[in-house]
Protein backbone atom coordinates (compact mmCIF):
# COMPACT_ATOMS: atom_id res chain seq x y z
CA UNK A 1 -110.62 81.84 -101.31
CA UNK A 2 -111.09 83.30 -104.73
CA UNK A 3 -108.58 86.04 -106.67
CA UNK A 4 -109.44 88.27 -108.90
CA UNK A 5 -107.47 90.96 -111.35
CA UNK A 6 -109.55 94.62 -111.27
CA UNK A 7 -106.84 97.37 -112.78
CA UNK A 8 -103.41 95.87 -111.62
CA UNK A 9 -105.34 95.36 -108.16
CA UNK A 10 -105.54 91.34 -106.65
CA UNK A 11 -108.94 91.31 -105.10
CA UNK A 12 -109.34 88.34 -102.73
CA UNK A 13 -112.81 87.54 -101.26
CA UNK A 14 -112.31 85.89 -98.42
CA UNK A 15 -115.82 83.86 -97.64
CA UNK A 16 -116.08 82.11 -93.83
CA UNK A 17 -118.46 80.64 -91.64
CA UNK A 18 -115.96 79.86 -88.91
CA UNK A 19 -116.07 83.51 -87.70
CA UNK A 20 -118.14 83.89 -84.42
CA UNK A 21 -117.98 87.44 -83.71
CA UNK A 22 -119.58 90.44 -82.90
CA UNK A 23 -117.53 93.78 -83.61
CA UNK A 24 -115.11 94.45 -85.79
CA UNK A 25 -112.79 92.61 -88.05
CA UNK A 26 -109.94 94.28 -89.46
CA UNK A 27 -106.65 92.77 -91.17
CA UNK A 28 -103.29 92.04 -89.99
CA UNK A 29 -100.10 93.16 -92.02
CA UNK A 30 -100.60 90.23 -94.13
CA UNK A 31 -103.59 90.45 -95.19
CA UNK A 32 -105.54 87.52 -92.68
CA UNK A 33 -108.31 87.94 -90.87
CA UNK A 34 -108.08 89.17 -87.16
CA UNK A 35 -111.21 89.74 -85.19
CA UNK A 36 -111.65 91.70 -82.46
CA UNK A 37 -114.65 90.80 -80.37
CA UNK A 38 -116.95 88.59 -78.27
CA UNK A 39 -118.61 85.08 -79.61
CA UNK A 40 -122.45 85.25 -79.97
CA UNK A 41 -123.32 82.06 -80.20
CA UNK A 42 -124.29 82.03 -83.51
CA UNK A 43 -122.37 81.96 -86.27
CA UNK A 44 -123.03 84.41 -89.28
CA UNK A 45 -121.36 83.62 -92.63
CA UNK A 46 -118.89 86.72 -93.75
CA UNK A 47 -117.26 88.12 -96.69
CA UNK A 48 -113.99 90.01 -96.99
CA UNK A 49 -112.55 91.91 -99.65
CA UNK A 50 -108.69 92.37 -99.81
CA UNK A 51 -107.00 94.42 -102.69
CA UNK A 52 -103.58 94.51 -103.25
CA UNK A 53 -101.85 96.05 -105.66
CA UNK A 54 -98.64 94.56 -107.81
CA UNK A 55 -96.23 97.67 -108.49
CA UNK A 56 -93.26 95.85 -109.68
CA UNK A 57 -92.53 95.40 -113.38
CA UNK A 58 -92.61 91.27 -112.66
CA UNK A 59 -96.30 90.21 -112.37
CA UNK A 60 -96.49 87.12 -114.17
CA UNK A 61 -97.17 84.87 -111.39
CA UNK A 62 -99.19 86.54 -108.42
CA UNK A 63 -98.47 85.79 -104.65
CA UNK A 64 -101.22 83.88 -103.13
CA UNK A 65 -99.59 83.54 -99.26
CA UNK A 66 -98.28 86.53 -99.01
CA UNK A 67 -95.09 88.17 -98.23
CA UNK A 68 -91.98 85.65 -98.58
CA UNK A 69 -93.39 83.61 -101.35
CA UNK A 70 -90.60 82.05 -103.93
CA UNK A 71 -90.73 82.93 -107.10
CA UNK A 72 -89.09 80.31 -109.83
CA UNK A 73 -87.10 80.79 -112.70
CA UNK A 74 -85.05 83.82 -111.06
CA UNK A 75 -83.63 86.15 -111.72
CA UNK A 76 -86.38 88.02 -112.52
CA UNK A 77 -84.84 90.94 -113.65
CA UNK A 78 -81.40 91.84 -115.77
CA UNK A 79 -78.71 93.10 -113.45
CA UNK A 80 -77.31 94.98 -115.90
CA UNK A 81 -80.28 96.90 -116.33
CA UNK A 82 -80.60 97.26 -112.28
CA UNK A 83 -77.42 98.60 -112.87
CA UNK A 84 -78.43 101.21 -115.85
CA UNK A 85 -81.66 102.11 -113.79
CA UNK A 86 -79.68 103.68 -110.72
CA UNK A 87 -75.78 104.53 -112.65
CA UNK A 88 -76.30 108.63 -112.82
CA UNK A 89 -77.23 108.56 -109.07
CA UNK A 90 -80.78 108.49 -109.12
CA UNK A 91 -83.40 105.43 -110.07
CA UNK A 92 -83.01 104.11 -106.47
CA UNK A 93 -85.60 104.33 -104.07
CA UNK A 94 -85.77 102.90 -100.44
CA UNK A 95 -89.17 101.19 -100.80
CA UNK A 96 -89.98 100.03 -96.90
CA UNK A 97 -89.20 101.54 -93.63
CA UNK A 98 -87.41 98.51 -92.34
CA UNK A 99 -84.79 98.96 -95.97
CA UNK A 100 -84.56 102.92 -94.71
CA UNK A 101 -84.00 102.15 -91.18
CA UNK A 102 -81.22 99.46 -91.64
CA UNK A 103 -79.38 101.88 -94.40
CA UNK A 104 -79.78 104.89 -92.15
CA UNK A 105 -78.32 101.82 -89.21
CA UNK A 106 -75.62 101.37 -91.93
CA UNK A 107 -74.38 105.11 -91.60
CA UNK A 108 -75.44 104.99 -95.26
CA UNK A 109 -76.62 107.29 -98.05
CA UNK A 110 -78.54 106.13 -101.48
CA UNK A 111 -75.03 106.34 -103.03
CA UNK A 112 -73.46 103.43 -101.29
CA UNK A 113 -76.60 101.43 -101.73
CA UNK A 114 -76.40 101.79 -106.12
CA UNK A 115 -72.64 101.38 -104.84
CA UNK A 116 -73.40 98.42 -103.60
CA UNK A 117 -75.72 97.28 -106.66
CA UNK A 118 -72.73 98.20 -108.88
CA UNK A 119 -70.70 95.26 -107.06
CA UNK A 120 -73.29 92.68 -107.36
CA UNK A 121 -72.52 89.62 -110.43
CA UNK A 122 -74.88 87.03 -111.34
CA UNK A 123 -72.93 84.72 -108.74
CA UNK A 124 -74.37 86.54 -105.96
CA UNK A 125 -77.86 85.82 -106.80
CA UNK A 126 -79.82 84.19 -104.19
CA UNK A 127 -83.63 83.63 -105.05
CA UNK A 128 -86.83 85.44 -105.86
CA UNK A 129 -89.87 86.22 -103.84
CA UNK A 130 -93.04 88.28 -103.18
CA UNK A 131 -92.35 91.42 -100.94
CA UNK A 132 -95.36 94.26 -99.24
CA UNK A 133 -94.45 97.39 -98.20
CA UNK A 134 -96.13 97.48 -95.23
CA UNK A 135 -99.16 99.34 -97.38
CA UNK A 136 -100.47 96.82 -99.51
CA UNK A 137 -97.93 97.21 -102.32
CA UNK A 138 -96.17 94.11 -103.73
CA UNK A 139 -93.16 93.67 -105.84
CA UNK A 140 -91.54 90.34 -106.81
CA UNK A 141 -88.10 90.93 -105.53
CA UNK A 142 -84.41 89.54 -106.75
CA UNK A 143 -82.01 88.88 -103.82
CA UNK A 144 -78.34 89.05 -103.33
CA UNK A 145 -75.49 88.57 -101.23
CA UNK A 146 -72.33 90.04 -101.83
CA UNK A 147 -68.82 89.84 -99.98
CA UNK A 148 -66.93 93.06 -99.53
CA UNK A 149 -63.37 93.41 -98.22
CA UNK A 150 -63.81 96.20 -95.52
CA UNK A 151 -61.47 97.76 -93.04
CA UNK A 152 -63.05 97.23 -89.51
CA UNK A 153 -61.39 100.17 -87.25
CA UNK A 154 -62.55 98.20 -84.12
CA UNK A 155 -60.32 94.93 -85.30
CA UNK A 156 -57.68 97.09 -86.82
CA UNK A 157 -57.89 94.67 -89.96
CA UNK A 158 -59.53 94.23 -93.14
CA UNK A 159 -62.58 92.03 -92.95
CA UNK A 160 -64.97 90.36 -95.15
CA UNK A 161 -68.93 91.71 -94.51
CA UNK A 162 -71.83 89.92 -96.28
CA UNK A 163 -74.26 92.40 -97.48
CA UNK A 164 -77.74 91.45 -98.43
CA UNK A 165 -80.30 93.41 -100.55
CA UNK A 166 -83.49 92.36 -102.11
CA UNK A 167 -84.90 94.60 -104.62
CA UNK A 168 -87.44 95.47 -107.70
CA UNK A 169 -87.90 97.35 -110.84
CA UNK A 170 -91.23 99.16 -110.78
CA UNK A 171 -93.71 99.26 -113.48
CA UNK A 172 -92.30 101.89 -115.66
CA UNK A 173 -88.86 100.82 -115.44
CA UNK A 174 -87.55 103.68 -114.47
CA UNK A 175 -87.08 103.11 -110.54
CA UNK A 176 -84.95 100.78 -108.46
CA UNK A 177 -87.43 99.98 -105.23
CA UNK A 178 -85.13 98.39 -102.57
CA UNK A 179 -87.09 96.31 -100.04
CA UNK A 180 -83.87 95.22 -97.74
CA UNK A 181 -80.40 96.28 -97.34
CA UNK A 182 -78.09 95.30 -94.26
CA UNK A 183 -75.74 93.09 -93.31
């Protein structure tokens, strides 16, 4: 497998003669091969182009898995500057559907997720990694966990609830793009 820069695009050609097929090959969420079809017999030697496209202002080192790869030397971006990005109310934007669904699961507007930014310290970083939108976007992501004291009406007590969230700053710096947010 070969990559290649075009634009701010990753173009991997993907070059096989393991593929016995006759019909069509598409790809899976993460970019691999699936084939749907029949075996001939013969084999025929194929070549796949995949593009991705980095969006995140963090591009130095370029996934070459796919989603969930580390990234060392973390954090990759400034939390104070997270912070800055999203402290009028804006700058935040819920980047996948699974981030969406678990904040709208959450009861949850985009104010108590750049709530929840605001409460984050360095000591709650966790690690780094490569993250797709389910489009073929990427963004090399910063995660956290933070503890917040919460009242739990169903224990009739104050509790402690681990949040996680996992987010980016895109290319122009001007947007928070949140790839996970839940408990």
């Amino acid at each position: 497998m070969t990559s290649h820069i075009l634009n701010g695009a990753i173009s991997r050609f993907v070059t096989s003669d393991r593929f016995k097929f006759c019909g069509k090959v598409a790809l899976n969420r993460q970019n691999h091969v699936e084939k749907h079809s029949y075996p001939l017999g013969k084999t025929p030697k194929i070549t796949i182009m995949v593009t991705f496209y980095v969006i995140s202002e963090y591009s130095s080192t370029l996934p070459t898995k796919g989603g969930g790869e580390k990234i060392a030397g973390g954090p990759l971006y400034d939390l104070n500057r997270v912070k800055s990005i999203t402290k009028d109310g804006t700058g935040l934007l819920l980047w996948t559907k699974d981030c969406a669904k678990d904040v709208q699961e959450l009861g949850w507007a985009h104010s108590d997720v750049i709530d929840l930014i605001r409460r984050l310290g360095d000591k709650d970083y966790i690690d780094s990694e490569w993250c797709e939108n389910g489009k073929g976007a990427w963004a090399a992501c910063d995660a956290y966990s933070v503890n917040v004291l919460e009242w739990v009406p169903t224990a009739d007590k104050e509790m402690r609830i681990s949040y996680f969230v996992k987010f980016a700053i895109n290319k122009l710096g001007t947007m928070v793009l949140t790839v996970s947010c839940h408990i």
